[in-house]
C-alpha atoms as a PDB file:
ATOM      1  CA  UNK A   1     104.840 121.757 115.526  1.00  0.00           C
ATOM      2  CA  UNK A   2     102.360 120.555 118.112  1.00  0.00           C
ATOM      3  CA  UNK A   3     103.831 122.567 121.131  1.00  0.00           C
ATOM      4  CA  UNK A   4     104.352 125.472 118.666  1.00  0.00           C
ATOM      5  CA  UNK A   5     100.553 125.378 117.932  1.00  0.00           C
ATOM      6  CA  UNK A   6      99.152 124.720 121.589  1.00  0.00           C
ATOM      7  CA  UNK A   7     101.676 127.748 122.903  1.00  0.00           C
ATOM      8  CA  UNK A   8     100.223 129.714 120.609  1.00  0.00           C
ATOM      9  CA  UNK A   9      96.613 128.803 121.756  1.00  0.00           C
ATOM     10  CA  UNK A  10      97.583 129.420 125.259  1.00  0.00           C
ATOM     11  CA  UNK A  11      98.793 133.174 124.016  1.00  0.00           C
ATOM     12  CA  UNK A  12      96.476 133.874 122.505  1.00  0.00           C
ATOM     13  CA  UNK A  13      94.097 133.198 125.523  1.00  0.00           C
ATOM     14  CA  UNK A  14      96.577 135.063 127.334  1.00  0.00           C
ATOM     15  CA  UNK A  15      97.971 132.323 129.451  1.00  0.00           C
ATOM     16  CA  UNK A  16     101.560 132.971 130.638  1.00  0.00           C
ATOM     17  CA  UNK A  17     103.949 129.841 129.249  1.00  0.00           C
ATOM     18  CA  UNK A  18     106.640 129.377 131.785  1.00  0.00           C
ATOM     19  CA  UNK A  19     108.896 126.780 129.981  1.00  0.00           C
ATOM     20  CA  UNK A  20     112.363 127.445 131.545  1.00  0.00           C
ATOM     21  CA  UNK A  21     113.808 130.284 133.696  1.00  0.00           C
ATOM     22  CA  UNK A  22     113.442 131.066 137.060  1.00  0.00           C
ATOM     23  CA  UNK A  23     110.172 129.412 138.646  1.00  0.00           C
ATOM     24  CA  UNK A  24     109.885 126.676 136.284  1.00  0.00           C
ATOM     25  CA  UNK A  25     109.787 124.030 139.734  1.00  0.00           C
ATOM     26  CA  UNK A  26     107.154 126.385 140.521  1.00  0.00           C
ATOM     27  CA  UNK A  27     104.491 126.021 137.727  1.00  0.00           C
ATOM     28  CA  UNK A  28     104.930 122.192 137.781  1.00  0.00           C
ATOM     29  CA  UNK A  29     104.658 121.822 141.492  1.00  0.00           C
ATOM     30  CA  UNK A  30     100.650 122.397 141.273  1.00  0.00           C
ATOM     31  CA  UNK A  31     100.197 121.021 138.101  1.00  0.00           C
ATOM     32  CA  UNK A  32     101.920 118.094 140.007  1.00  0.00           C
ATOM     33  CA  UNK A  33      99.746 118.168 142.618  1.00  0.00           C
ATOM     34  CA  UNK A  34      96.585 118.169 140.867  1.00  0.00           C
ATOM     35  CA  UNK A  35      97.263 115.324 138.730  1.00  0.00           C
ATOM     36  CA  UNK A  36      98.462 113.573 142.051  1.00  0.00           C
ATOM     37  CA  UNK A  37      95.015 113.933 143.379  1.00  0.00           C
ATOM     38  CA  UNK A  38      93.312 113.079 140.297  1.00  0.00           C
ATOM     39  CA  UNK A  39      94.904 109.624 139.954  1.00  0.00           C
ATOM     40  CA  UNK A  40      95.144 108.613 143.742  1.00  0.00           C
ATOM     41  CA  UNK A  41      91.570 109.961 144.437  1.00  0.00           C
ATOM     42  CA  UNK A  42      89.913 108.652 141.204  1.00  0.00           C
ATOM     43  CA  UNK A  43      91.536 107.226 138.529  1.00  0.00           C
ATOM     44  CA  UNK A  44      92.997 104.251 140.735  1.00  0.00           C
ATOM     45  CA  UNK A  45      89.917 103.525 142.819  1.00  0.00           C
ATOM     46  CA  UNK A  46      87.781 102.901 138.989  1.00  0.00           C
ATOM     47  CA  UNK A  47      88.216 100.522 136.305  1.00  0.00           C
ATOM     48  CA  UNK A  48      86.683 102.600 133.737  1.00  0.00           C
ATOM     49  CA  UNK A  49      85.578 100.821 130.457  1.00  0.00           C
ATOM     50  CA  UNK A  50      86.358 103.245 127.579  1.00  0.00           C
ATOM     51  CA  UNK A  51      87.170 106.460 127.479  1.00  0.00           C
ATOM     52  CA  UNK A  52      84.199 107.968 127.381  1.00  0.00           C
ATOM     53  CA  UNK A  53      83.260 106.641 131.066  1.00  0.00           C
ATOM     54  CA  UNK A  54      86.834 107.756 132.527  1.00  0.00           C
ATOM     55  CA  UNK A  55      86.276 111.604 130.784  1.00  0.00           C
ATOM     56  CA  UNK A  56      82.731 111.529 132.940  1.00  0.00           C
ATOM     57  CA  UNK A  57      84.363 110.452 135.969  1.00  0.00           C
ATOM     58  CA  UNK A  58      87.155 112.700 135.822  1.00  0.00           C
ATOM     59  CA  UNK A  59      84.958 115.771 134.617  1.00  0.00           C
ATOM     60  CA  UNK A  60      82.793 114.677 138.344  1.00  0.00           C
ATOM     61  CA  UNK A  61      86.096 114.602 140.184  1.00  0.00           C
ATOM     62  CA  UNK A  62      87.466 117.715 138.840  1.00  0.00           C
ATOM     63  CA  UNK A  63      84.075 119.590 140.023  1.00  0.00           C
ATOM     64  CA  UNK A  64      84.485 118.218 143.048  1.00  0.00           C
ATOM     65  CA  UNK A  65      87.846 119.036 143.372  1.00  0.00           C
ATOM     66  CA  UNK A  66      87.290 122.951 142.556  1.00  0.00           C
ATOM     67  CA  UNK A  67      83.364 123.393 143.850  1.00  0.00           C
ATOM     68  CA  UNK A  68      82.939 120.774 147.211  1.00  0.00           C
ATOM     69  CA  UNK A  69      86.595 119.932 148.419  1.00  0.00           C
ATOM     70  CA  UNK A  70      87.951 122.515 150.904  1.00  0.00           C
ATOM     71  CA  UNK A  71      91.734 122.610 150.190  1.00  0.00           C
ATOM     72  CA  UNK A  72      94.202 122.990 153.414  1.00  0.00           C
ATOM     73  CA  UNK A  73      96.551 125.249 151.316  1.00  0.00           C
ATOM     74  CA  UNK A  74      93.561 127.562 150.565  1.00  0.00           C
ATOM     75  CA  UNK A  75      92.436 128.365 153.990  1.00  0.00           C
ATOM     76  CA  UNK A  76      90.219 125.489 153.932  1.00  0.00           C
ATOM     77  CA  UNK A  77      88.228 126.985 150.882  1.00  0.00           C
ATOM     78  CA  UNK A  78      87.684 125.454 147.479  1.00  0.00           C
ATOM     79  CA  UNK A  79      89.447 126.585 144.507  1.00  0.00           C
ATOM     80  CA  UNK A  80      85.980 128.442 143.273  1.00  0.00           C
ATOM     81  CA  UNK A  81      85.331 130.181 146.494  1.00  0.00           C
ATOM     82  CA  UNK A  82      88.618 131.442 146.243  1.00  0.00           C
ATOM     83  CA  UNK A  83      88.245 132.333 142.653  1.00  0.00           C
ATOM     84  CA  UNK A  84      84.863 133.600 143.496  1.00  0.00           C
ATOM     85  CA  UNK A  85      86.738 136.295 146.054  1.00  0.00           C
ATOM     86  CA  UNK A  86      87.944 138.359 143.434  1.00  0.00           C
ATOM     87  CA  UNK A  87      91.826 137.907 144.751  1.00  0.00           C
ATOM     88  CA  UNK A  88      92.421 134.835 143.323  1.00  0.00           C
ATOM     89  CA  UNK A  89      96.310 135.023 143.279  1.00  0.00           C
ATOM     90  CA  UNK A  90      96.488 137.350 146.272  1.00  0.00           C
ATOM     91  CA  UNK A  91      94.879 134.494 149.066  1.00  0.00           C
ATOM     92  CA  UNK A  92      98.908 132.816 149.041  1.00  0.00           C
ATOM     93  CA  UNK A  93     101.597 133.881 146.817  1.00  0.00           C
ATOM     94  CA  UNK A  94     103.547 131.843 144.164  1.00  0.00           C
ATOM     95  CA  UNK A  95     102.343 131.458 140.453  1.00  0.00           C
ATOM     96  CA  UNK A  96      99.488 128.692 139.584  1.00  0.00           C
ATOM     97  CA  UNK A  97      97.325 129.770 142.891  1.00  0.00           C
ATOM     98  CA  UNK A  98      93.924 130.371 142.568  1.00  0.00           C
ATOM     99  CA  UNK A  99      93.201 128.403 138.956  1.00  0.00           C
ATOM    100  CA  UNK A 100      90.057 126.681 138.518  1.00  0.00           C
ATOM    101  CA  UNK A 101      90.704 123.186 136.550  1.00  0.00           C
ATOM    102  CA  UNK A 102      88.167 122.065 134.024  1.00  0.00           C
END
């Protein structure tokens, strides 16, 4: 029922759901890499008290992440510079490129 609900959300907002099929590896690989970054860069390095301290930390390293961090497989840009260039998904090729986290 959950998934049911939160696919249709996603629809709705129309956000493709890729769930099986042909470039399933694809839409996880970023995802992947994101969350990657996110624990290795932040969630690891602080022993947040509740959860209200780790959502702060993460919303500062998520702004980071897409504002101030130049990312190698962007050209060096940021994920909001890229964004920002009107091509989002036409700097490199493959689905999930170009999507601002937040």
């Amino acid at each position: 029922m959950y998934r049911a609900s939160f696919s249709g959300l996603l629809l709705e907002w129309g956000i493709k759901v890729s769930m099986d099929g042909k470039g399933r590896y694809l839409d996880n690989i970023f995802v992947e890499r994101l969350w990657r970054s996110v624990k290795y860069e932040e969630v690891y390095l602080k022993a947040y008290s509740n959860g209200s301290e780790a959502r702060r930390g993460i919303d500062a390293y998520l702004e980071l992440y897409n504002r101030e961090r130049p990312h190698q497989s962007l050209d060096y840009r940021t994920p909001a510079q890229v964004f920002a260039s009107g091509r989002p998904f036409g700097c490199l090729s493959g689905p999930g490129i170009g999507l601002i986290i937040s």
